[in-house]
C-alpha atoms as a PDB file:
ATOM      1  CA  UNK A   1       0.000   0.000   0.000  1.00  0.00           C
ATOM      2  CA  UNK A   2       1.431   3.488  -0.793  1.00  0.00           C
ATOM      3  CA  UNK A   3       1.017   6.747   0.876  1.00  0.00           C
ATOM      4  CA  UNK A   4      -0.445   9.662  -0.677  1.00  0.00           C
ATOM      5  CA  UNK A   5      -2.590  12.585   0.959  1.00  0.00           C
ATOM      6  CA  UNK A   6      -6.025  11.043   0.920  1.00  0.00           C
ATOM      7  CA  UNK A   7      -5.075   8.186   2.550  1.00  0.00           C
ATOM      8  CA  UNK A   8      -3.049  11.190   5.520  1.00  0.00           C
ATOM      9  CA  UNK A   9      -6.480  13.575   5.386  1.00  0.00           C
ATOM     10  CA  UNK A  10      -8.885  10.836   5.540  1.00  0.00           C
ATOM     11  CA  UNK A  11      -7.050   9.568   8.582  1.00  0.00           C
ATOM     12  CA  UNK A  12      -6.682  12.717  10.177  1.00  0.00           C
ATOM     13  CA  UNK A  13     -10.499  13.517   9.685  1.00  0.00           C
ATOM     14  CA  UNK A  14     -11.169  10.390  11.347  1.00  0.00           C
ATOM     15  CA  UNK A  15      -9.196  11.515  14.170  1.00  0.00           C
ATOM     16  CA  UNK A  16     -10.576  14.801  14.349  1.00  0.00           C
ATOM     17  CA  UNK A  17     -13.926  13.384  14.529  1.00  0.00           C
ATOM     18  CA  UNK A  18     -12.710  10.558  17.120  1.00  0.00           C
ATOM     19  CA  UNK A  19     -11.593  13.659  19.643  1.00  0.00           C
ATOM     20  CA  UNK A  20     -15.052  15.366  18.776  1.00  0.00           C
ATOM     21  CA  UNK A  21     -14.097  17.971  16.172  1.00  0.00           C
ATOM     22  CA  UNK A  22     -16.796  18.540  13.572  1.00  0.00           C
ATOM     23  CA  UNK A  23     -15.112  17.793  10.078  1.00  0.00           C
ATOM     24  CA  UNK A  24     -16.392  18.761   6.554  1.00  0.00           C
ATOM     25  CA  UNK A  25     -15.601  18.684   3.152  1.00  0.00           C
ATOM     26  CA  UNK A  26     -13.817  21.680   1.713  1.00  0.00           C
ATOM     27  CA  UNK A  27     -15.543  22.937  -0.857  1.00  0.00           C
ATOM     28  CA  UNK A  28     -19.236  23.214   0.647  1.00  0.00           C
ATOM     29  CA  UNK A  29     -16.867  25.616   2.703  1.00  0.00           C
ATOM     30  CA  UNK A  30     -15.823  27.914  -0.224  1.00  0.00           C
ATOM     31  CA  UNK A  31     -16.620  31.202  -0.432  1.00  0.00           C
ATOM     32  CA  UNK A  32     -19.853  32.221  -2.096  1.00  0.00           C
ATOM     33  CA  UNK A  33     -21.586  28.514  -0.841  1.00  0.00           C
ATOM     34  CA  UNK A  34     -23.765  28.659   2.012  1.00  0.00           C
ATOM     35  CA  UNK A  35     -21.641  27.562   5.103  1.00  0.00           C
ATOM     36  CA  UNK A  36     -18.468  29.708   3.384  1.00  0.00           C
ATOM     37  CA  UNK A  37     -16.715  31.363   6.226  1.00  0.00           C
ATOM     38  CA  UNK A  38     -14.575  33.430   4.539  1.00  0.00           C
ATOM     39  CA  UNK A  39     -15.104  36.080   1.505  1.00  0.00           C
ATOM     40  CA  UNK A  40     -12.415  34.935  -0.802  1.00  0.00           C
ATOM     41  CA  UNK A  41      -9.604  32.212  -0.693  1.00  0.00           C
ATOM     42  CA  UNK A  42      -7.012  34.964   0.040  1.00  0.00           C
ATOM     43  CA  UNK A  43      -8.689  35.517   3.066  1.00  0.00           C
ATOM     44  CA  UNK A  44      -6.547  32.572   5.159  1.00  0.00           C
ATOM     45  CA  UNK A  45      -8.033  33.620   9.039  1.00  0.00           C
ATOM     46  CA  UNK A  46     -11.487  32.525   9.326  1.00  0.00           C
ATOM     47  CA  UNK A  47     -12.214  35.942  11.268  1.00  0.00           C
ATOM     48  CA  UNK A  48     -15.877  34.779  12.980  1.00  0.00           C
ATOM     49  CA  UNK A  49     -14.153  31.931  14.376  1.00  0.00           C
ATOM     50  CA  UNK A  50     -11.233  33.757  15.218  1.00  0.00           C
ATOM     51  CA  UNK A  51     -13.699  36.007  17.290  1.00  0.00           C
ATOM     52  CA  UNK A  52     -15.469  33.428  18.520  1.00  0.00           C
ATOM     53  CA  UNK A  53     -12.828  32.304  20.343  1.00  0.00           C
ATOM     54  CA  UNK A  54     -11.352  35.228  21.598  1.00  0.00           C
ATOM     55  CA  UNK A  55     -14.207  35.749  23.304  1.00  0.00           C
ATOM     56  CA  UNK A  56     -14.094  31.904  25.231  1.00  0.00           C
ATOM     57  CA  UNK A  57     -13.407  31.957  28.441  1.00  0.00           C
ATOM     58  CA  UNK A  58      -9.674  30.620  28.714  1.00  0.00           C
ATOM     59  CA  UNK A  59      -7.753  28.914  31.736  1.00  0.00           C
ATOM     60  CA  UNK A  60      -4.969  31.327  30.555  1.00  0.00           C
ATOM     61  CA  UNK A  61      -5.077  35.490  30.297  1.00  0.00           C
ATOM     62  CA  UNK A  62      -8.133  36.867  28.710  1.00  0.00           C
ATOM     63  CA  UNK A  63      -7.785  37.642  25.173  1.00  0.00           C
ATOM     64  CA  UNK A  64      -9.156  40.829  24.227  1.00  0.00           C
ATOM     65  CA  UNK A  65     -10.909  41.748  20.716  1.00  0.00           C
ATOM     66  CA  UNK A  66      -7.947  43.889  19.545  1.00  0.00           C
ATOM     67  CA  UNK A  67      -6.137  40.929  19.379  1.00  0.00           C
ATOM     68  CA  UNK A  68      -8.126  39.642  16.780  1.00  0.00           C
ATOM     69  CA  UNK A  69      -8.142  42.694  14.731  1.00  0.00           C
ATOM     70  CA  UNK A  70      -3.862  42.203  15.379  1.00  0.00           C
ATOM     71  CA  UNK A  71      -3.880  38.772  14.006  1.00  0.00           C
ATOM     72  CA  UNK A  72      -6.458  39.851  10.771  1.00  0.00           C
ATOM     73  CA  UNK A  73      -3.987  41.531   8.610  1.00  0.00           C
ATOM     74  CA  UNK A  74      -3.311  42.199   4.857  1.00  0.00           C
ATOM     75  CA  UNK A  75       0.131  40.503   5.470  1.00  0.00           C
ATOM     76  CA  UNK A  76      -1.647  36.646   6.064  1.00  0.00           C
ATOM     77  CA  UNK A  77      -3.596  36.647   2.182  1.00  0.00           C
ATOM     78  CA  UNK A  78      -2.234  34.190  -0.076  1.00  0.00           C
ATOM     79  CA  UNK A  79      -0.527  35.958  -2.932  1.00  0.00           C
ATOM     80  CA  UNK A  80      -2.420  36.453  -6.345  1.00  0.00           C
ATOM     81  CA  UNK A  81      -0.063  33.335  -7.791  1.00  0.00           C
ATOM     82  CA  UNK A  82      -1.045  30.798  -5.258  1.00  0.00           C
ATOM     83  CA  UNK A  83      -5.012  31.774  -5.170  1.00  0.00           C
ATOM     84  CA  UNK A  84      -5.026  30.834  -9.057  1.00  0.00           C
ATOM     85  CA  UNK A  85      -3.853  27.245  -7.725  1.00  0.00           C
ATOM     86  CA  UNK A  86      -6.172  27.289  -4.568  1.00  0.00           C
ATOM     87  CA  UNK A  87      -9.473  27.716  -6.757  1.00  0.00           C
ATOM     88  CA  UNK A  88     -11.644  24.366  -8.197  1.00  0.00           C
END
């Protein structure tokens, strides 16, 4: 049997799932389907969930929201050349 990425992301779905993650499949995730979560596929931080969990209640120092709007920068989109090879 040989190793190739299904056979690594189908495992480490399973996994996910196992430890209680909810897994999906990526493109009813895309941007302009129904259950997108980001605008484009430059956009690399899913900001809502990036809120989301800012706003958990941690065992660890509070996070604040200007920490999200830190993290949610121009500097984290893909480049133009890599988008062209992230689109179906």
């Amino acid at each position: 049997m040989s190793l190739n990425e299904s056979i690594v992301e189908d495992t480490a779905l399973q996994w996910f799932g196992e430890l209680g993650y909810a897994v999906g499949h990526g493109p009813q995730f895309a941007p302009g389907e129904p259950a997108a979560e980001r605008d484009s596929f430059g956009q690399l931080m899913r900001v809502g969930r990036l809120r989301e969990t800012i706003r958990r209640p941690a065992a660890r120092e509070p996070a604040s929201p200007d920490d999200a709007r830190a993290i949610d920068k121009e500097s984290l989109s893909v480049p133009e050349s890599n988008e062209k090879k992230l689109k179906p």
